[in-house]
Protein backbone atom coordinates (compact mmCIF):
# COMPACT_ATOMS: atom_id res chain seq x y z
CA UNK A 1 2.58 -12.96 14.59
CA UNK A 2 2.36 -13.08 18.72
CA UNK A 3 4.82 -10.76 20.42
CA UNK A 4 6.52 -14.13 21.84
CA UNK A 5 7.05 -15.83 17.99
CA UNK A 6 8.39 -12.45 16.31
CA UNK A 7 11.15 -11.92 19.63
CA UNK A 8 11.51 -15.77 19.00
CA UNK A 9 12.41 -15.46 15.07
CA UNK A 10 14.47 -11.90 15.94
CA UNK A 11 16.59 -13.31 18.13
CA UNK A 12 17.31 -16.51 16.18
CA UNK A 13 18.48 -14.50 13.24
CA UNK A 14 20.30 -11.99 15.34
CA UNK A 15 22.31 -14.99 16.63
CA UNK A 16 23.27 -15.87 12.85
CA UNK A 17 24.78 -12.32 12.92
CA UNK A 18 26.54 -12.17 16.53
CA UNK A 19 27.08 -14.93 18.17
CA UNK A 20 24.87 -15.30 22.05
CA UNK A 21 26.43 -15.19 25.25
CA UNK A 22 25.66 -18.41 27.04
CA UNK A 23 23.23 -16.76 29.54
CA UNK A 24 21.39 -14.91 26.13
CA UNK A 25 21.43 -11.66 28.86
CA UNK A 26 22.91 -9.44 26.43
CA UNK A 27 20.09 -9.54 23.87
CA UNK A 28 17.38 -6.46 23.68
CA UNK A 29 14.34 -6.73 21.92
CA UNK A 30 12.09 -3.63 21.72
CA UNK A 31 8.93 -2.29 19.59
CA UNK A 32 7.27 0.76 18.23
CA UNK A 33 4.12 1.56 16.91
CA UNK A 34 2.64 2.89 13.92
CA UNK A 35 -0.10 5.39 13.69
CA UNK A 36 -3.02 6.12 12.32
CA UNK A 37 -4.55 9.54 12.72
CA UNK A 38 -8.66 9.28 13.19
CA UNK A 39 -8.80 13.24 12.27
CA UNK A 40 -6.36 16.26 12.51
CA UNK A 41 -4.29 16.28 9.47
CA UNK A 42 -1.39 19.63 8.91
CA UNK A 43 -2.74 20.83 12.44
CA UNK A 44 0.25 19.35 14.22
CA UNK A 45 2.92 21.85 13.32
CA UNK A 46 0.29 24.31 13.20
CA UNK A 47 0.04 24.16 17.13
CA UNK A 48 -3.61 23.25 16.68
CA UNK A 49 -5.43 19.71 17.85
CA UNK A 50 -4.63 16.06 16.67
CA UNK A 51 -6.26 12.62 17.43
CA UNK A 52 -3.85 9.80 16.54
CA UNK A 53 -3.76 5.94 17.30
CA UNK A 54 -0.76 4.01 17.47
CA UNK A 55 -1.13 0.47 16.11
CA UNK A 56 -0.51 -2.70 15.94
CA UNK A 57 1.50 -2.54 12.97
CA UNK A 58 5.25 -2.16 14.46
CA UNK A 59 9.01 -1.48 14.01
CA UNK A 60 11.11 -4.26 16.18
CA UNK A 61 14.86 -4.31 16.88
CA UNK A 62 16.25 -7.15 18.81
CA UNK A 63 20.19 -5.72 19.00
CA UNK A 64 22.90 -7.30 21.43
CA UNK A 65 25.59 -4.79 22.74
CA UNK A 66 28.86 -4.29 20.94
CA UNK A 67 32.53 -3.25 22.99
CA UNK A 68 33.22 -0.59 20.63
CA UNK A 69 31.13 2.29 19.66
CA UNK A 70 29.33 1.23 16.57
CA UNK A 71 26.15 0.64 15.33
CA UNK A 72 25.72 -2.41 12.98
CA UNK A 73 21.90 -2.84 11.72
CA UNK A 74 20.39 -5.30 9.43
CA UNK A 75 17.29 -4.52 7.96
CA UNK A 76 14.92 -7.35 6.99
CA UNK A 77 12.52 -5.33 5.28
CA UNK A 78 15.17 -3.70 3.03
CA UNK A 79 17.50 -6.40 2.84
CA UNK A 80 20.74 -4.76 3.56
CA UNK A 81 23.26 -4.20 6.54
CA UNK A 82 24.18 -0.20 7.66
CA UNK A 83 26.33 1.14 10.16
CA UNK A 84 27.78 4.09 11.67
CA UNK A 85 29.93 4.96 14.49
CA UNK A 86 28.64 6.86 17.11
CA UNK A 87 31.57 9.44 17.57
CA UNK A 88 31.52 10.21 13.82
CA UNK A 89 28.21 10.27 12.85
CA UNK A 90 27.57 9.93 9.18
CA UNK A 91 25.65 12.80 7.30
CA UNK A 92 22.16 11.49 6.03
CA UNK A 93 22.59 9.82 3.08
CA UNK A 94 18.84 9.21 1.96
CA UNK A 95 18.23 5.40 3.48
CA UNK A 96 16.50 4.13 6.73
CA UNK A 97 19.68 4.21 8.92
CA UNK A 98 19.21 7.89 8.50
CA UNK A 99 16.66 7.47 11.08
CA UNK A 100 18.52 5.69 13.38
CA UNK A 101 21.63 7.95 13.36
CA UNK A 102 19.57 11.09 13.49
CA UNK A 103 18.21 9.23 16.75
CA UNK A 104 21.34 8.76 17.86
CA UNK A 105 22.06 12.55 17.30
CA UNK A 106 19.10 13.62 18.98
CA UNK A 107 19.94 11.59 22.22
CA UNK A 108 23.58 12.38 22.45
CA UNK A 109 22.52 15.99 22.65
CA UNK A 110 20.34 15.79 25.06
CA UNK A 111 22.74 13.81 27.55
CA UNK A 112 21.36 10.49 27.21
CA UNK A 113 24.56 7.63 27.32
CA UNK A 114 24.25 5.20 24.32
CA UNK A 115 26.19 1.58 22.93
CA UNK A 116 27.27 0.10 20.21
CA UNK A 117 25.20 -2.22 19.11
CA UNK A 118 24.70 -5.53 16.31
CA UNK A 119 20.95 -6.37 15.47
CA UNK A 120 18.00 -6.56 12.88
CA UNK A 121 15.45 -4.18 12.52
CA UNK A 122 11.47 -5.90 11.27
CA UNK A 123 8.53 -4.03 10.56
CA UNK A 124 5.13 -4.77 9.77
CA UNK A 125 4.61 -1.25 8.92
CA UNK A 126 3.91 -1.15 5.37
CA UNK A 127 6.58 1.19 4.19
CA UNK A 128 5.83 5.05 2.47
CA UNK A 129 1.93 4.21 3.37
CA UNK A 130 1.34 6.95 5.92
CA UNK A 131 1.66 5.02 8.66
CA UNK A 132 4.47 6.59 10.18
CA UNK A 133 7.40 3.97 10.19
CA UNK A 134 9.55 6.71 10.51
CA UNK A 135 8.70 7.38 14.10
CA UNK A 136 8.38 3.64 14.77
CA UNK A 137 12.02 3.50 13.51
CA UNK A 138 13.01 6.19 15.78
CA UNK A 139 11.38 5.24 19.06
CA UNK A 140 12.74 1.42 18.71
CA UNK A 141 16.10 3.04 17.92
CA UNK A 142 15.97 4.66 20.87
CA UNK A 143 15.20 2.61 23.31
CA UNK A 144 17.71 -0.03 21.33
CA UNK A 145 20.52 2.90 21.79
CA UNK A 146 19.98 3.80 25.21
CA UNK A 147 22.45 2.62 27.67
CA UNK A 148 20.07 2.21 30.43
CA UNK A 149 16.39 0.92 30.31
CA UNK A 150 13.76 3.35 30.06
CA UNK A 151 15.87 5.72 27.68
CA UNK A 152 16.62 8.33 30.70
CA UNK A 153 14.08 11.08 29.36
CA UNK A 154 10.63 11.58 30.32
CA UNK A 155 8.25 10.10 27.72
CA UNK A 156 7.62 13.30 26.19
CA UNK A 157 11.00 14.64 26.17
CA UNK A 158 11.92 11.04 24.08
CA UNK A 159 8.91 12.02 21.77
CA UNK A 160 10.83 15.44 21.27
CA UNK A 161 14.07 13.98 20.86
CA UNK A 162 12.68 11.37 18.27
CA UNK A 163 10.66 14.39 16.60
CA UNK A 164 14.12 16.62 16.34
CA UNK A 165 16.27 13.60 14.90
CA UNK A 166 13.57 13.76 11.80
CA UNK A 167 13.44 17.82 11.73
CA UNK A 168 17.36 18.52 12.44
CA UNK A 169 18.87 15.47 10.80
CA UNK A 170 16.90 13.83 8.27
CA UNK A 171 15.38 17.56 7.44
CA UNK A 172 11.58 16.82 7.20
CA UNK A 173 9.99 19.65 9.51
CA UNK A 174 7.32 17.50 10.90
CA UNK A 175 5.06 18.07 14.33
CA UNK A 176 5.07 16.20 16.94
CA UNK A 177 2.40 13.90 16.40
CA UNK A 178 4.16 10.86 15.24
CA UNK A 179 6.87 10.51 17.92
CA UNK A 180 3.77 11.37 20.38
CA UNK A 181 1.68 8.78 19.29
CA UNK A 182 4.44 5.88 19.14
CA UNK A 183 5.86 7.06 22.69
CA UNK A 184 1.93 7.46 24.54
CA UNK A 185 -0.04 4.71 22.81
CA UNK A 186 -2.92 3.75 25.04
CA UNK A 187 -4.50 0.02 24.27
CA UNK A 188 -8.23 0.47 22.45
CA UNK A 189 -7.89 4.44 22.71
CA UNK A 190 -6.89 7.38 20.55
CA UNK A 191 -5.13 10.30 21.77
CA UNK A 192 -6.42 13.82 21.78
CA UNK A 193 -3.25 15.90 21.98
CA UNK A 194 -3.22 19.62 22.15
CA UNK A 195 0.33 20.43 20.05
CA UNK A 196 0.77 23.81 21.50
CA UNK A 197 0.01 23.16 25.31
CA UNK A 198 0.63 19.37 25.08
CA UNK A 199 -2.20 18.31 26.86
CA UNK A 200 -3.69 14.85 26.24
CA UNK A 201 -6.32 12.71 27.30
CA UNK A 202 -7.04 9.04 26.14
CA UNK A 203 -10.65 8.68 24.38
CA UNK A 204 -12.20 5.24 24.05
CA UNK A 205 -12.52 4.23 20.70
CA UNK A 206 -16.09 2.64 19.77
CA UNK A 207 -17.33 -0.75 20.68
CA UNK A 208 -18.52 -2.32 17.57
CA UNK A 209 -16.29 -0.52 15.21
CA UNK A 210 -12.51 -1.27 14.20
CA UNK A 211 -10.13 0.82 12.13
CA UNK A 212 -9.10 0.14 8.75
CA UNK A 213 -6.64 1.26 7.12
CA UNK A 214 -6.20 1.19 3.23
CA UNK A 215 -2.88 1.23 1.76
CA UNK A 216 -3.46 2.85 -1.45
CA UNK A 217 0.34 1.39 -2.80
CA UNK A 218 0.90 4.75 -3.94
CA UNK A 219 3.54 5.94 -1.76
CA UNK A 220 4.21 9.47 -0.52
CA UNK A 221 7.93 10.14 0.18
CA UNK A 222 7.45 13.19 2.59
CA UNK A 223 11.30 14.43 1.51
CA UNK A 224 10.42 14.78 -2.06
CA UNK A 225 6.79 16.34 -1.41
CA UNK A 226 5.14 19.16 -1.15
CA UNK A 227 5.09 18.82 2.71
CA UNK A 228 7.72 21.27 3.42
CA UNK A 229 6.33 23.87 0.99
CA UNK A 230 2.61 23.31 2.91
CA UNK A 231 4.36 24.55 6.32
CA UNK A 232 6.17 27.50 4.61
CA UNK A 233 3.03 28.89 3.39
CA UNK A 234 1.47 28.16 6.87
CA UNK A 235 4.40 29.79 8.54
CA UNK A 236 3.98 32.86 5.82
CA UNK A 237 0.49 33.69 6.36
CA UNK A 238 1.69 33.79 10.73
CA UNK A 239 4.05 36.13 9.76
CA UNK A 240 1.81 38.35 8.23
CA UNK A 241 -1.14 38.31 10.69
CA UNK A 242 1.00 39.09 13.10
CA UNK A 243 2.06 42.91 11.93
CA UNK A 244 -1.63 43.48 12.32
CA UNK A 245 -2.30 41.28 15.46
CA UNK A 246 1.14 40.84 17.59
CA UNK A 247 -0.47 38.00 19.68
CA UNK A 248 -0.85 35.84 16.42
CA UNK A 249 2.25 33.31 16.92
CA UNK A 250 0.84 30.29 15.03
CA UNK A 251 -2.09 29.26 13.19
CA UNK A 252 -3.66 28.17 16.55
CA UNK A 253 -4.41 31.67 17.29
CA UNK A 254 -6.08 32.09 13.96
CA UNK A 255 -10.03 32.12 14.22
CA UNK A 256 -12.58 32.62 11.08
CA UNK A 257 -13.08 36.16 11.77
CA UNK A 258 -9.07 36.82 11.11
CA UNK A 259 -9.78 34.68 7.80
CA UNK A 260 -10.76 37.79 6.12
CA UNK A 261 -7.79 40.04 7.49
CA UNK A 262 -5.71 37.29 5.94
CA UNK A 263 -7.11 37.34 2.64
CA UNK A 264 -5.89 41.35 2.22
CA UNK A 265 -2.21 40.10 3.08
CA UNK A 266 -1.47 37.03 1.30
CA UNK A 267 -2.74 35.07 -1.48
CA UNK A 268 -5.71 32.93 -2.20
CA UNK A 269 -3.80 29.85 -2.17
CA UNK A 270 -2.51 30.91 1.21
CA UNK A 271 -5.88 31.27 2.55
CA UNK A 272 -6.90 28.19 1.56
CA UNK A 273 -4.05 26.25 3.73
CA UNK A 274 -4.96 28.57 6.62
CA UNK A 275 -8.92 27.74 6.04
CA UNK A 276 -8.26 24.10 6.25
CA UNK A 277 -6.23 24.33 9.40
CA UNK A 278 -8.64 26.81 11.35
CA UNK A 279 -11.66 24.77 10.55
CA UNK A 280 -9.39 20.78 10.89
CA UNK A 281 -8.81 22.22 14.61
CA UNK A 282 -12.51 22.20 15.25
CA UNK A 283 -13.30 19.44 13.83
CA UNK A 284 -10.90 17.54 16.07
CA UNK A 285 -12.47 18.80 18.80
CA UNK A 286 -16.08 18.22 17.78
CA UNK A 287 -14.91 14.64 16.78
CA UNK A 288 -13.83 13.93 20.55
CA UNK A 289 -16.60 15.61 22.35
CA UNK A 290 -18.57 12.78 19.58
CA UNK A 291 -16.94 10.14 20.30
CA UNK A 292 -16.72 10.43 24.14
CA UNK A 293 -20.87 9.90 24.44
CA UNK A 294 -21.14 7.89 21.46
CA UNK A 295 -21.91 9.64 18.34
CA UNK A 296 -20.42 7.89 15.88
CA UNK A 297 -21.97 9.03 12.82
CA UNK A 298 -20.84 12.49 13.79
CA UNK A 299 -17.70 11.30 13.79
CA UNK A 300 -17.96 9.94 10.63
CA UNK A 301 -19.52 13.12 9.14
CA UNK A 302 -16.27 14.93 10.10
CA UNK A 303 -13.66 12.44 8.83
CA UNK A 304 -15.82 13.59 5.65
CA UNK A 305 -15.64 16.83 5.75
CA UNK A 306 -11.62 16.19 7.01
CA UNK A 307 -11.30 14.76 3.59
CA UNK A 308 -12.63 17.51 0.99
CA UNK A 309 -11.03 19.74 3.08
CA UNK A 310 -7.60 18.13 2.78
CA UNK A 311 -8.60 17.54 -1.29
CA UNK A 312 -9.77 20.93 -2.06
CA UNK A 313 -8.40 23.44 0.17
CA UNK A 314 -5.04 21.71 1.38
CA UNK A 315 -4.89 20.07 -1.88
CA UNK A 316 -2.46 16.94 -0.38
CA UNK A 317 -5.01 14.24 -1.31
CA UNK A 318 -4.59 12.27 -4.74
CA UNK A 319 -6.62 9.93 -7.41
CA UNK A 320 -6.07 6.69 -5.93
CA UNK A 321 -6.65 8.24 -1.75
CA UNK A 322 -10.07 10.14 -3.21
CA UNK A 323 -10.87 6.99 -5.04
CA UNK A 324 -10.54 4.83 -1.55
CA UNK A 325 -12.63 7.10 0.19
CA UNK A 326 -15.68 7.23 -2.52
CA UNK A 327 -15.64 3.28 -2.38
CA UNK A 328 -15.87 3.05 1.32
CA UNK A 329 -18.91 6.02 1.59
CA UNK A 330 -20.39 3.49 -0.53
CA UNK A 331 -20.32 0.23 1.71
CA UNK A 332 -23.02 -0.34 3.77
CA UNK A 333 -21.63 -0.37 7.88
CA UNK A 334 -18.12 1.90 6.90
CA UNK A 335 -19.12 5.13 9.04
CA UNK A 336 -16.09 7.59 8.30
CA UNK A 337 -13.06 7.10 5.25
CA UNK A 338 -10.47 10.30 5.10
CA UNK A 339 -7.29 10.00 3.98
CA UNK A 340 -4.51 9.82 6.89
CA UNK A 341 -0.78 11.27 6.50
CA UNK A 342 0.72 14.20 5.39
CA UNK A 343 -0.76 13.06 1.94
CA UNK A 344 0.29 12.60 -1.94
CA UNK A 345 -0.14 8.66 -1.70
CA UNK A 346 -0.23 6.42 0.97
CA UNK A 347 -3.19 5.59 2.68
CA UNK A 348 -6.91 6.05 4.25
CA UNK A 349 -8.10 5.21 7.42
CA UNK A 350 -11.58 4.01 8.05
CA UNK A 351 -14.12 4.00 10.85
CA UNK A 352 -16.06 0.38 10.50
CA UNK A 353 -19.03 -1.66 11.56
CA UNK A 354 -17.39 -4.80 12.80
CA UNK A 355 -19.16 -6.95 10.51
CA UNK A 356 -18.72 -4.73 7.37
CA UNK A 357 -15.18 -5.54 7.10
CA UNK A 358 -15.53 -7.95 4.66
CA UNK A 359 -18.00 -5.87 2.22
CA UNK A 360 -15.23 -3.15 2.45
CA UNK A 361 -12.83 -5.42 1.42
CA UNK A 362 -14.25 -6.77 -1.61
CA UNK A 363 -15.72 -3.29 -2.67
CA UNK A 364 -11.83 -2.62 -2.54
CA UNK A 365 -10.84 -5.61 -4.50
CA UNK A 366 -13.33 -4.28 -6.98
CA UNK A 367 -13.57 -1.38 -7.56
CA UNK A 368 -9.69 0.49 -6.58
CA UNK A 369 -8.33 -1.44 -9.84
CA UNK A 370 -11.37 -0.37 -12.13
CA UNK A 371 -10.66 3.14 -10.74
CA UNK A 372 -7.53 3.44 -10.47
CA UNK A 373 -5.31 0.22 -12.31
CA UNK A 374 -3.55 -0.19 -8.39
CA UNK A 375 -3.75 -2.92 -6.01
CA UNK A 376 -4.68 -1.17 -2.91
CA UNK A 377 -3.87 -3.48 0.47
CA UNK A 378 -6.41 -3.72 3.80
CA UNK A 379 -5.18 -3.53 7.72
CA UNK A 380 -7.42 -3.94 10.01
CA UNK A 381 -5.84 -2.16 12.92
CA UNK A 382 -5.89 -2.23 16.62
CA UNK A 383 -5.28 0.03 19.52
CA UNK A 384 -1.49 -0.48 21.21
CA UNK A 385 0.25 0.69 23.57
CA UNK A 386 3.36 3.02 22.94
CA UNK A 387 7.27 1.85 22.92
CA UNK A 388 8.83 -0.52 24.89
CA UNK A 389 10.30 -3.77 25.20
CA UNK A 390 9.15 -6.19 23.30
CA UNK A 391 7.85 -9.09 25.81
């Protein structure tokens, strides 16, 4: 639906809800993206080298301000009304307001002046896919919370903010690259982003090709996962490189040649995670240096390789995302399929030939249920820009 429609339609039902002004001034509609990540996957919190894309699948809130200090949401996606009040935030409670109050959190501490507020939340982010509507959630809610537009933070300090409400609050320890991705968006680019020095460039995606993602309907719930237990053995194998090597402070300092220190300190499970994350750093940066003079089928070689590394080493892949990727090696015109997201469910993302959209889709439709008995679900995404209002 056109930006202009959806504000249309949110507004109109946040008027059922709270009655307009006569001027309509009062009313604030805003957007976030969802992501995609091209290749990079368990680097982010590793300090290492990610290449997301935020997409045109989005989060909205259209919210009009309130004279007391609560927050009054509607979801339309879930069906139900939460709130909270700002001075007595609730704890989390295990529901998608959890998002928007850790948000909420995150802002008050670092300074930022925030109202009550009635409105309805929409997404078009298919929900537990992958996609990240978790940071979508938490980017809208912030720039629906703030008192003043832009939220009063630097663009990366928002990311940061948005990235500590889901650490600190909700209690999933994930990087950075969500928030980043929904906050620096560029139109028909990913984003090479350096986690440790926070660097980034914009790289041009391919003319010719679109993304595609494939929701496998098998959703990962990161809470309940393994994720946490992933960065604890991470975090475990740092600890104990660095009584031999002091300078070791994350798995970004970890090269191949320290791979067989590491193998005398912890164990071979342990060394596996680490192997992954060493070897996912270069091929994020092999994958850029690719795509920036046009190699595409290199690319597509190292969403590959991204893939059994995740399966076999990382072991965060499952039946239904390994099945999605051996359909689309098979199409004719799909150059790169990988899974996408912390893992355990949700979905692929693949690197396409334009017109072999349609072959991918039916190989899908075909094959995913002889595979797998599921119903997997095909987005053909685009390259957005990050948070803001939502013109």
């Amino acid at each position: 639906m056109a930006s202009a429609a959806r504000r249309a339609r949110l507004v109109a039902r946040l008027h059922a809800l709270a009655p307009p002004r006569r001027d309509g001034a009062d009313v604030r509609v805003v957007r976030a993206p969802g992501r995609v990540n091209l290749i990079g996957e368990h680097t982010d919190y590793n300090l290492g080298f990610v290449m997301p894309v935020a997409i045109g699948l989005e989060t909205w809130i259209a919210a009009v301000e309130r004279p007391d200090r609560r927050v009054e949401l509607t979801s339309l996606a879930h069906g139900d009304t939460r709130t909270f009040e700002l001075d007595r935030l609730p704890p989390p409670g295990g529901s998608w307001i959890d998002y928007v109050a850790g948000t909420a959190w995150s802002l008050m501490e670092a300074g930022v002046a925030l109202r009550g507020l009635t409105g309805v939340v929409e997404t078009t982010i298919p929900i537990g896919a992958g996609l990240s509507s978790s940071a979508a959630l938490e980017l809208a809610a912030a720039w629906a919370l703030s008192s003043q537009l832009p939220p009063p933070l630097a663009p990366l300090a928002l990311a940061r903010a948005a990235q500590r409400a889901e650490n600190e609050y909700v209690g999933v320890n994930s990087g950075l690259m969500d928030q980043f991705a929904a906050t620096f968006g560029a139109r028909g680019a990913a984003l090479l982003l350096d986690c440790r020095s926070l660097e980034q460039r914009a790289i041009a995606l391919p003319a010719g090709f679109v993304l595609v993602a494939v929701d496998s309907r098998s959703p990962h719930r990161l809470g309940a996962s393994q994720y946490n237990a992933r960065r604890a053995q991470c975090e475990a194998a740092v600890a104990a490189l660095a009584v031999r090597h002091p300078t070791v402070r994350s798995l970004r300092d970890v090269d191949r040649a320290l791979l067989g220190d590491l193998a005398e300190l912890v164990d071979e499970t342990t060394v596996r995670r680490v192997r992954h994350v060493v070897e996912e750093n270069d091929r994020v940066v092999a994958a850029a240096a690719a795509l920036e003079v046009g190699r595409v089928a290199e690319v597509g070689r190292l969403m590959a390789e991204s893939h059994a590394s995740l399966r076999d080493l990382y072991e965060v892949s499952s039946v239904e995302l390994d099945a999605l990727v051996a359909i689309a090696e098979s199409v004719e015109g799909v150059t790169g399929a990988r899974m996408t997201g912390a893992g355990f469910g949700g979905c692929t993302v693949n690197l396409v030939s334009a017109g072999a959209v349609d072959r991918l889709r039916a190989a899908i439709a075909t094959e995913y249920p002889r595979l797998t008995g599921g119903d997997a679900r095909c987005y053909v995404v685009s390259a957005v820009e990050g948070a803001g209002p939502g013109i």
